[in-house]
C-alpha atoms as a PDB file:
ATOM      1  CA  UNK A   1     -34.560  23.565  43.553  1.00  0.00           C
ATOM      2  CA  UNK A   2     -33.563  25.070  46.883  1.00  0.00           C
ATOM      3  CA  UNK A   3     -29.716  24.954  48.276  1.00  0.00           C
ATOM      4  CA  UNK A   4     -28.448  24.331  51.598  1.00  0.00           C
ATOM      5  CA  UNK A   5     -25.856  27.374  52.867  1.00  0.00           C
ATOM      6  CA  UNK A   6     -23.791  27.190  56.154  1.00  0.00           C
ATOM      7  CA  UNK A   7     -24.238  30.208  58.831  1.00  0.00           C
ATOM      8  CA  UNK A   8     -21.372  29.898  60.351  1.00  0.00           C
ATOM      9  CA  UNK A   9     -17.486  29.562  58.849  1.00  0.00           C
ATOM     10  CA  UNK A  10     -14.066  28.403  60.779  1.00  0.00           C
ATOM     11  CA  UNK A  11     -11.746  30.609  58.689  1.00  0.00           C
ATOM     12  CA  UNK A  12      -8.363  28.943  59.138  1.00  0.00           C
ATOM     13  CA  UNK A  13      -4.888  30.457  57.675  1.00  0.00           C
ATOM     14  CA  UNK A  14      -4.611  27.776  55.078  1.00  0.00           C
ATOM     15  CA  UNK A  15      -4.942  28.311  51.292  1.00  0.00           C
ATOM     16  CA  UNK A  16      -7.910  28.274  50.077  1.00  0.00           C
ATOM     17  CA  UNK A  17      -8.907  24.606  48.843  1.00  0.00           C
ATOM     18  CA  UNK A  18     -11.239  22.236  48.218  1.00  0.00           C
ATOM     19  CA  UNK A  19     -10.498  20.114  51.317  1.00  0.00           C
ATOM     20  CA  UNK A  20     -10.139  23.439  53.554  1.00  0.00           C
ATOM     21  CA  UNK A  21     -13.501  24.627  51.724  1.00  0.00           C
ATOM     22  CA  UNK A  22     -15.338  21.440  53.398  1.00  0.00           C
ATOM     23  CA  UNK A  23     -13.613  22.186  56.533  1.00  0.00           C
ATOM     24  CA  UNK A  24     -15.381  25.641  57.196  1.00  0.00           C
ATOM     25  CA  UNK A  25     -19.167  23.694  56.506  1.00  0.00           C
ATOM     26  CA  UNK A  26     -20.728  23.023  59.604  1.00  0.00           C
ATOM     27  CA  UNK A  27     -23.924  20.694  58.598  1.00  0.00           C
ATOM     28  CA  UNK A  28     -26.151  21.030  62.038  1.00  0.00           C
ATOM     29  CA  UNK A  29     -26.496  24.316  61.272  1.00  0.00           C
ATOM     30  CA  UNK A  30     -27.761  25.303  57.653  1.00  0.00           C
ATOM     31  CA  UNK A  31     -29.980  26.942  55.945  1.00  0.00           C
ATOM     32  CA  UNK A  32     -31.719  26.841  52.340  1.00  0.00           C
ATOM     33  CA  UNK A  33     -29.916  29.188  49.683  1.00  0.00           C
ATOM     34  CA  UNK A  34     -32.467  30.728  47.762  1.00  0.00           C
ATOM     35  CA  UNK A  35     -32.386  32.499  44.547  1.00  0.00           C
ATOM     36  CA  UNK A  36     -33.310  36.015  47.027  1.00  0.00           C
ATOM     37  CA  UNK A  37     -30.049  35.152  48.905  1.00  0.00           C
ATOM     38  CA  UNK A  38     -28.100  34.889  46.118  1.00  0.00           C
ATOM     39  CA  UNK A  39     -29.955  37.735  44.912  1.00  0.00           C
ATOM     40  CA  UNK A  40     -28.424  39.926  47.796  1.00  0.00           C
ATOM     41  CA  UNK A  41     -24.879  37.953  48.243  1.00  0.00           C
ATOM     42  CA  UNK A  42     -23.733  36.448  45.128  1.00  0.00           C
ATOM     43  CA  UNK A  43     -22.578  37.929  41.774  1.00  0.00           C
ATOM     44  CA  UNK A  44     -21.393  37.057  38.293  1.00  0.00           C
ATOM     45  CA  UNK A  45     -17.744  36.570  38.560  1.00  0.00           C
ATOM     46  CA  UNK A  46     -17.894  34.487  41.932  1.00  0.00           C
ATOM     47  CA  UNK A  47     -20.154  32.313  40.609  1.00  0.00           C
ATOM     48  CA  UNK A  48     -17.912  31.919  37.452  1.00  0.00           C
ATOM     49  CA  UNK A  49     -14.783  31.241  39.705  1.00  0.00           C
ATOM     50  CA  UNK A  50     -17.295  28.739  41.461  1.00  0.00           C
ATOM     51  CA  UNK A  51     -17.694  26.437  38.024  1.00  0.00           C
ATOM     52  CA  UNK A  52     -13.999  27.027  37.070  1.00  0.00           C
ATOM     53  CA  UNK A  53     -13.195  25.058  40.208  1.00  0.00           C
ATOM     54  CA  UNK A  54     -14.959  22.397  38.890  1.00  0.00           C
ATOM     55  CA  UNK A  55     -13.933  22.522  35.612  1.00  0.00           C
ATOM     56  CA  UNK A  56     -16.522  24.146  34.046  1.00  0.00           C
ATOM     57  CA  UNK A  57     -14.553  27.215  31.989  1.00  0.00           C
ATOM     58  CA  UNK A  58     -16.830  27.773  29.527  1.00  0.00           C
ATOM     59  CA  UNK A  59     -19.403  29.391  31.261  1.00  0.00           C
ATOM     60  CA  UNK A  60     -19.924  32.955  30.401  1.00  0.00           C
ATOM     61  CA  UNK A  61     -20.393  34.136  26.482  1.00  0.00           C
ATOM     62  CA  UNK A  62     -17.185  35.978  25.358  1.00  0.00           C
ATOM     63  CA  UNK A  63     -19.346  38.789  23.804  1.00  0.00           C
ATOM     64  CA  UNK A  64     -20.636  42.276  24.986  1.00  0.00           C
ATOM     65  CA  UNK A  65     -24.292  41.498  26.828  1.00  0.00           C
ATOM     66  CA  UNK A  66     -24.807  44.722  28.249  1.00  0.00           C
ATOM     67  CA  UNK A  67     -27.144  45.986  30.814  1.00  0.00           C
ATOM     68  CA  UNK A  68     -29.663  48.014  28.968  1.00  0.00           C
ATOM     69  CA  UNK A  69     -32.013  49.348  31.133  1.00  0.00           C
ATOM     70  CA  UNK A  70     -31.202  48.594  34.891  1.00  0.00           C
ATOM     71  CA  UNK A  71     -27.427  47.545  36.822  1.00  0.00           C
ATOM     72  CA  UNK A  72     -28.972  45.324  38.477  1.00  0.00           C
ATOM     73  CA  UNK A  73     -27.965  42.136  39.629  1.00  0.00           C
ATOM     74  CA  UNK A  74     -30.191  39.489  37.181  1.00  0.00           C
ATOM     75  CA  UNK A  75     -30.605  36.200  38.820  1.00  0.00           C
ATOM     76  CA  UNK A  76     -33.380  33.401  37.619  1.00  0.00           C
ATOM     77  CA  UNK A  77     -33.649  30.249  35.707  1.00  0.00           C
ATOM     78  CA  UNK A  78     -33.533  29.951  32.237  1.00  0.00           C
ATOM     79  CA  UNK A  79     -36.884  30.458  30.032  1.00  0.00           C
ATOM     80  CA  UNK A  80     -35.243  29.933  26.297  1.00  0.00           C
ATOM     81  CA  UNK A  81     -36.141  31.207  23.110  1.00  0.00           C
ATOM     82  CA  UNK A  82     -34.449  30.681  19.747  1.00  0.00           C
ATOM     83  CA  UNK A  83     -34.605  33.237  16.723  1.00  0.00           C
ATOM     84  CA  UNK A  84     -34.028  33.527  13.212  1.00  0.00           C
ATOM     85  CA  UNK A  85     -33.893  35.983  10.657  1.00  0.00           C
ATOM     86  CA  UNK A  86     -36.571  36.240   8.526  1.00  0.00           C
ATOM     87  CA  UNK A  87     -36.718  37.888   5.075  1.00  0.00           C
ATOM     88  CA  UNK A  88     -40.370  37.378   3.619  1.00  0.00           C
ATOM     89  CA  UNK A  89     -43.829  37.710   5.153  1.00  0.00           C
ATOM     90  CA  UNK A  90     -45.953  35.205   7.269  1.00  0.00           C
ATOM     91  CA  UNK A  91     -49.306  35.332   8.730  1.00  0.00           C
ATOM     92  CA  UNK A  92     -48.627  35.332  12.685  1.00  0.00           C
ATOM     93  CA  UNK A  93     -44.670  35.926  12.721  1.00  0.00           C
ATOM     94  CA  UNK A  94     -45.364  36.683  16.577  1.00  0.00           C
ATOM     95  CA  UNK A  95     -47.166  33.283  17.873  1.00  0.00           C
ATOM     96  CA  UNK A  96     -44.328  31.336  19.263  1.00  0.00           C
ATOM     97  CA  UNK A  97     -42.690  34.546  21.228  1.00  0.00           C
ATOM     98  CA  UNK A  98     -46.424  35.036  22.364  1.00  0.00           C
ATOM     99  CA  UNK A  99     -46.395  32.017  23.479  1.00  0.00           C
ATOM    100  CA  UNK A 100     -43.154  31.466  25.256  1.00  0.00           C
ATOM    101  CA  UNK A 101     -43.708  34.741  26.853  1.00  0.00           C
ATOM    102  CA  UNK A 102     -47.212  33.336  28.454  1.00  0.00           C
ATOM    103  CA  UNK A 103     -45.192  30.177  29.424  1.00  0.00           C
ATOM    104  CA  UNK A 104     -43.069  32.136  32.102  1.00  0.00           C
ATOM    105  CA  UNK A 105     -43.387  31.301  35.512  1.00  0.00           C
ATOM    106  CA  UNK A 106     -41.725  33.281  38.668  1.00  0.00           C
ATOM    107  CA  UNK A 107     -38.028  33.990  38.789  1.00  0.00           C
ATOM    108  CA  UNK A 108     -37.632  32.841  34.953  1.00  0.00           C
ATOM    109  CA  UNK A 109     -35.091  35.098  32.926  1.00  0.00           C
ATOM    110  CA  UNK A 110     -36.107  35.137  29.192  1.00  0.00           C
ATOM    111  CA  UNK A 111     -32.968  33.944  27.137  1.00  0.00           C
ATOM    112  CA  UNK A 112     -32.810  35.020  23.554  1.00  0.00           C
ATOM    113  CA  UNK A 113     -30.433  33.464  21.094  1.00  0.00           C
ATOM    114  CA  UNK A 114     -30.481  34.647  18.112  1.00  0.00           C
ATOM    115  CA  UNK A 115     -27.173  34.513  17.056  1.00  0.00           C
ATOM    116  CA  UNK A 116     -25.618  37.656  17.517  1.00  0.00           C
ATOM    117  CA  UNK A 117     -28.223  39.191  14.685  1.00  0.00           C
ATOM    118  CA  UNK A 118     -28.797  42.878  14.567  1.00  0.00           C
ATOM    119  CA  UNK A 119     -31.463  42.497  11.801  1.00  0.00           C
ATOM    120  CA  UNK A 120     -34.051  44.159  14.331  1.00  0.00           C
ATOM    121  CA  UNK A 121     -35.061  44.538  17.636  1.00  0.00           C
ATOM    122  CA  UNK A 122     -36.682  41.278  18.949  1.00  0.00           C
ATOM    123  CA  UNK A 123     -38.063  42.969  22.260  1.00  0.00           C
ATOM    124  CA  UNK A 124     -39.138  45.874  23.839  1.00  0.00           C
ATOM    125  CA  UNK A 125     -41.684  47.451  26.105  1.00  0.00           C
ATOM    126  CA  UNK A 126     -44.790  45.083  25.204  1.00  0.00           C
ATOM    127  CA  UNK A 127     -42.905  41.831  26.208  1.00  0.00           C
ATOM    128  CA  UNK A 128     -40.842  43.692  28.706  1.00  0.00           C
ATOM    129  CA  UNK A 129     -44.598  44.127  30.241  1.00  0.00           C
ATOM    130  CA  UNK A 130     -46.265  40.951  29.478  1.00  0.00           C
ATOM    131  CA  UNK A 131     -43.312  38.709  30.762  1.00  0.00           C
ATOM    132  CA  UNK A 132     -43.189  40.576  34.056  1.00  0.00           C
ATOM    133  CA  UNK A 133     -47.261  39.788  34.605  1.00  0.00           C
ATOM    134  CA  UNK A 134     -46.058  36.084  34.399  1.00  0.00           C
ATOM    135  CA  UNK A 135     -43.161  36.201  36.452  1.00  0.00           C
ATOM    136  CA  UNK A 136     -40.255  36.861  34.590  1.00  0.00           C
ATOM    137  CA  UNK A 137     -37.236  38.777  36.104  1.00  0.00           C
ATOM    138  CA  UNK A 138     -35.200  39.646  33.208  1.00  0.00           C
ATOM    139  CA  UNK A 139     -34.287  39.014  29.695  1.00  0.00           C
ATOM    140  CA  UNK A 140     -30.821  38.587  28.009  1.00  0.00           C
ATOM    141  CA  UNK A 141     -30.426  39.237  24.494  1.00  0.00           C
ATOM    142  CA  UNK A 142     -28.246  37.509  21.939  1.00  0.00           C
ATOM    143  CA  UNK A 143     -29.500  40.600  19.849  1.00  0.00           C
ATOM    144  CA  UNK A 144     -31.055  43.911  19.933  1.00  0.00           C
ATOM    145  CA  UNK A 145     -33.724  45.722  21.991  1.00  0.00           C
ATOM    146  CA  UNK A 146     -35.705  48.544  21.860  1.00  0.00           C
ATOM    147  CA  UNK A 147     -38.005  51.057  23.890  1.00  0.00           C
ATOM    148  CA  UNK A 148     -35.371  50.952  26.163  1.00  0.00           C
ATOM    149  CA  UNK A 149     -35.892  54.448  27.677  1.00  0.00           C
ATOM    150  CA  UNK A 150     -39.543  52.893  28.454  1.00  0.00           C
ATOM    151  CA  UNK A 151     -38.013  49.864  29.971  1.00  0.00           C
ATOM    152  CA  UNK A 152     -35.852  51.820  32.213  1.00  0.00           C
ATOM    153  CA  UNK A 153     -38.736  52.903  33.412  1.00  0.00           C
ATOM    154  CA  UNK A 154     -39.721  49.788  34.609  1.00  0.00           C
ATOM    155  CA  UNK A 155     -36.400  48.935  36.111  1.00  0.00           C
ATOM    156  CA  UNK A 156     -36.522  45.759  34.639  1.00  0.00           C
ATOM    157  CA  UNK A 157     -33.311  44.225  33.502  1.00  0.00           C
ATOM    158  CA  UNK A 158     -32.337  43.617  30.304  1.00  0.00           C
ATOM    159  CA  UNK A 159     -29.063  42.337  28.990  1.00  0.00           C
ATOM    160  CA  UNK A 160     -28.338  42.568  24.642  1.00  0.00           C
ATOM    161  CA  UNK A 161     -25.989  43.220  22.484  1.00  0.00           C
ATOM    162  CA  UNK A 162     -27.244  46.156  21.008  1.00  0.00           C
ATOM    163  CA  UNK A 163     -30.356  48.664  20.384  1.00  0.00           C
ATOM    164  CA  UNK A 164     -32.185  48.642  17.175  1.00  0.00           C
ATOM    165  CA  UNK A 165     -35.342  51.109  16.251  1.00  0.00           C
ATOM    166  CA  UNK A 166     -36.812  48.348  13.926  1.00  0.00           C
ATOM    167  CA  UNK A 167     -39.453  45.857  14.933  1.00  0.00           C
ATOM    168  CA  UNK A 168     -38.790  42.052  14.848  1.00  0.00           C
ATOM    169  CA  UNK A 169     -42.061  41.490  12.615  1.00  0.00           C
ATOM    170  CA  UNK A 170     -41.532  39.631   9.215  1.00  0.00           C
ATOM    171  CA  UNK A 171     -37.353  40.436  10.207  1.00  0.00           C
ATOM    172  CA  UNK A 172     -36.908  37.670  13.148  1.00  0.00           C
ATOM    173  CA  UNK A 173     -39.187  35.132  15.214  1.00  0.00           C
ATOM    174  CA  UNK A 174     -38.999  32.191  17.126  1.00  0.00           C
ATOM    175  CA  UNK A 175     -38.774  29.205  16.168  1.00  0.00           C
ATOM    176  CA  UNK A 176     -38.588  26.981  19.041  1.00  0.00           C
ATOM    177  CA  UNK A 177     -38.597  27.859  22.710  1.00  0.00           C
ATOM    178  CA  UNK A 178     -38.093  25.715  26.268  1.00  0.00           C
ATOM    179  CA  UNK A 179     -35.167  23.880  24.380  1.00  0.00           C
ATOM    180  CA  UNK A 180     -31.456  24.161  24.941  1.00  0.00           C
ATOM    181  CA  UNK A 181     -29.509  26.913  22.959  1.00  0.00           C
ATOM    182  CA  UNK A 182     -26.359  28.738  22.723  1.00  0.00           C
ATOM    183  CA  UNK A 183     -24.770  32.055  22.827  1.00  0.00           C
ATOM    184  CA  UNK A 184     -21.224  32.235  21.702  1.00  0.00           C
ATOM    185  CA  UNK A 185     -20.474  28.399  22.272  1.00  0.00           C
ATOM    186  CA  UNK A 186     -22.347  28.480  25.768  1.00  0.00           C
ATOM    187  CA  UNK A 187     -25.122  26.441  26.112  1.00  0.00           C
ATOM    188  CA  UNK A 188     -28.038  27.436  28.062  1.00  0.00           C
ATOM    189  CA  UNK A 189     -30.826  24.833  29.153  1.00  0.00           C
ATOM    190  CA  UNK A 190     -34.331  25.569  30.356  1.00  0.00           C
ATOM    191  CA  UNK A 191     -34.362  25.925  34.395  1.00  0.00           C
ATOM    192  CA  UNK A 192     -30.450  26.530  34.556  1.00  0.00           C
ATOM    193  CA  UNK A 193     -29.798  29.050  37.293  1.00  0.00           C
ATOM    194  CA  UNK A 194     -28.088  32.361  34.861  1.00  0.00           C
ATOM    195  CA  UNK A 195     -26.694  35.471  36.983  1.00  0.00           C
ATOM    196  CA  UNK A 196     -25.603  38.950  34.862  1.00  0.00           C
ATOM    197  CA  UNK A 197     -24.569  41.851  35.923  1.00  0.00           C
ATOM    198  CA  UNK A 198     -21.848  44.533  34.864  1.00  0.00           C
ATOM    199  CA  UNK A 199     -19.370  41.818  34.464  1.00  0.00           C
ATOM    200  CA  UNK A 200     -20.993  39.550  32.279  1.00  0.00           C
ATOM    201  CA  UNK A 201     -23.871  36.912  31.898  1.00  0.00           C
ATOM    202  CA  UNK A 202     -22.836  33.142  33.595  1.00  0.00           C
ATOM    203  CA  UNK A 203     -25.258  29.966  33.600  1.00  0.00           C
ATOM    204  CA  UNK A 204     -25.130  27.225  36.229  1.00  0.00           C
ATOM    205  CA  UNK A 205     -26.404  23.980  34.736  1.00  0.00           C
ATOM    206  CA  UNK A 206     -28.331  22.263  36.727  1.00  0.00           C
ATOM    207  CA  UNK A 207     -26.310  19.397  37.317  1.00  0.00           C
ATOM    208  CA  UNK A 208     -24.027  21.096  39.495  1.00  0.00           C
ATOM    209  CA  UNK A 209     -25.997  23.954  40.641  1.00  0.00           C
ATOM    210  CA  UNK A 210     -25.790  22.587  44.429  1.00  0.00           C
ATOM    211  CA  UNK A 211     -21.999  22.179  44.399  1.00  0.00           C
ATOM    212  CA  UNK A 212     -21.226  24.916  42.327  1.00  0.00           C
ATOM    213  CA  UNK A 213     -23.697  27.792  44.698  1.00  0.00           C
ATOM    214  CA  UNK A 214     -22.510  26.034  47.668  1.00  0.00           C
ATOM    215  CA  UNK A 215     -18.760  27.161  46.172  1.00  0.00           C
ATOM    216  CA  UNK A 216     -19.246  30.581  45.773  1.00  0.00           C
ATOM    217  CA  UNK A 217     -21.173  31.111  49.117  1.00  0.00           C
ATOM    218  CA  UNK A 218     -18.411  29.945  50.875  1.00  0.00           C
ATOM    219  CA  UNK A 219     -16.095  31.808  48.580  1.00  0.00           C
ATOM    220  CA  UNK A 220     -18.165  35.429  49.292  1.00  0.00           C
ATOM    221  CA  UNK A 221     -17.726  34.382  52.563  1.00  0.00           C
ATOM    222  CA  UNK A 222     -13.838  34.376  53.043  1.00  0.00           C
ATOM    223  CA  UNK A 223     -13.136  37.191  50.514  1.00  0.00           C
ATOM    224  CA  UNK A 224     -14.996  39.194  52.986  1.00  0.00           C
ATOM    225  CA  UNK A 225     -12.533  38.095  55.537  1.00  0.00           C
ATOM    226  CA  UNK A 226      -9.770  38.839  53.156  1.00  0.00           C
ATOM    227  CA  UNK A 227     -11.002  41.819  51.902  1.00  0.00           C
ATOM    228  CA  UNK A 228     -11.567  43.097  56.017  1.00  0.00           C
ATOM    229  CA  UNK A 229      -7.561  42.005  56.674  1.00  0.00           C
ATOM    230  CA  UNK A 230      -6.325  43.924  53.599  1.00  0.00           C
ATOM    231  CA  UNK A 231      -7.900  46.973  54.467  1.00  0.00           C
ATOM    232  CA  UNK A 232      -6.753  46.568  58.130  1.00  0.00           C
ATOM    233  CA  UNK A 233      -3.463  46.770  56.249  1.00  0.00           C
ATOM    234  CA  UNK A 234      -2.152  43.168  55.604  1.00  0.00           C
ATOM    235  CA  UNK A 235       0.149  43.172  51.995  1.00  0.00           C
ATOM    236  CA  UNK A 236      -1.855  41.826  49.152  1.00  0.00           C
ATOM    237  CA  UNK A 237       1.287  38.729  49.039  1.00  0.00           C
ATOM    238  CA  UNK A 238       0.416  38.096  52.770  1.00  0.00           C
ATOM    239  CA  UNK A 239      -3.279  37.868  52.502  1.00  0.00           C
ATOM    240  CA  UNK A 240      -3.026  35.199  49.559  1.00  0.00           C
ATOM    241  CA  UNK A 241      -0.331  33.472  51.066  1.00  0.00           C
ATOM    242  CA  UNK A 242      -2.697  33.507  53.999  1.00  0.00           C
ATOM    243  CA  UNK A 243      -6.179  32.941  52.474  1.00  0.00           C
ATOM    244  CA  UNK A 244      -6.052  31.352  49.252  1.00  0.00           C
ATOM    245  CA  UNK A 245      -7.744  33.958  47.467  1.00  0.00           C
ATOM    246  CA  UNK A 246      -7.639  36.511  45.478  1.00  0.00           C
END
């Protein structure tokens, strides 16, 4: 799905607002968002004040996912797996991972619930590798990782709760993937748009992924504005009576 973004704004002195946010969209001139603009513009907690305004506040996990091998901004659609602990042996404890991994297609972030478990590390370089060959951006973790000094190498982002030397085999696999799951009471479908960075880890479901990017490009927008008056030395009170925003 591709977005459509205004290039030009009419910044008026009125709070910020939903009626004042239509006012500075100018439809005969626009252009498509795409996941590299909001690559380069967007970030986790603007998106997340984005959804809160429409009354979506359950949007980001309320656990540690930390960036593990790269800062940098993670933005794709959702590729979901889900895990379970495992205590016995099988004959291929690997085939559905395999097989999700293989399913990835460009700009797909691997999503991992698995519950919070620290029972092993459920990926590392090998995946890291194989997922980017199909197009996969990222991965976030409901668990642990490992090779992570290998996957910094790579720069490729990964986002977990923790590190863990052991290997997932006979200790977790998946059990379904391209399904809906959850991490910490969020709920993450296949092809939702999911941004993480340093803040945190946020999904957009799809249902209001136009209205809710739209938001928070137009929001980026005017805290630039803001941001440009406070430093020119405006009081913090008068640029939010001013702007709406803080």
């Amino acid at each position: 799905m591709q977005l459509r973004v205004d290039v030009t704004y009419y910044f008026s002195t009125a709070p910020f607002t939903d009626r004042n946010l239509q006012m500075t969209r100018i439809d005969d001139m626009a252009n498509e968002i795409t996941i590299a603009m909001m690559r380069a513009s967007l970030y986790s907690a603007v998106v997340c004040d984005a959804l809160d305004s429409l009354g979506l506040r359950n949007q980001s996990p309320r656990v540690s996912l930390s960036p593990r091998a790269s800062d940098s901004l993670l933005v794709g659609r959702c590729m979901t797996t889900l895990w379970t602990d495992m205590y016995h042996e099988i004959a291929n404890p690997y085939e559905l991972e395999l097989k999700a991994v293989d399913s990835c297609q460009p700009d797909d972030v691997m999503i991992c619930a698995a519950n919070g478990s620290m029972h092993s590390a459920l990926w590392g370089e090998l995946l890291s590798t194989a997922s980017r060959n199909a197009g996969c951006v990222g991965v976030i973790i409901d668990g642990a990782v490992r090779d992570i000094a290998k996957i910094r190498e790579m720069d490729f982002p990964v986002f977990a709760r923790g590190a863990s030397p052991y290997d997932s085999q006979n200790r977790q696999r998946v059990i379904e993937f391209g399904i809906p799951v959850e991490i910490a009471g969020v709920r993450f479908c296949p092809g939702d748009l999911v941004f993480a960075d340093l803040d945190g880890v946020v999904v957009v479901p799809r249902e209001v992924e136009t209205e809710a990017i739209q938001r928070a490009w137009d929001k980026v927008h005017q805290e630039n504005q803001v941001r440009d008056a406070i430093r020119a030395g405006m009081r913090a009170t008068e640029a939010y009576e001013q702007f709406g925003i803080l």
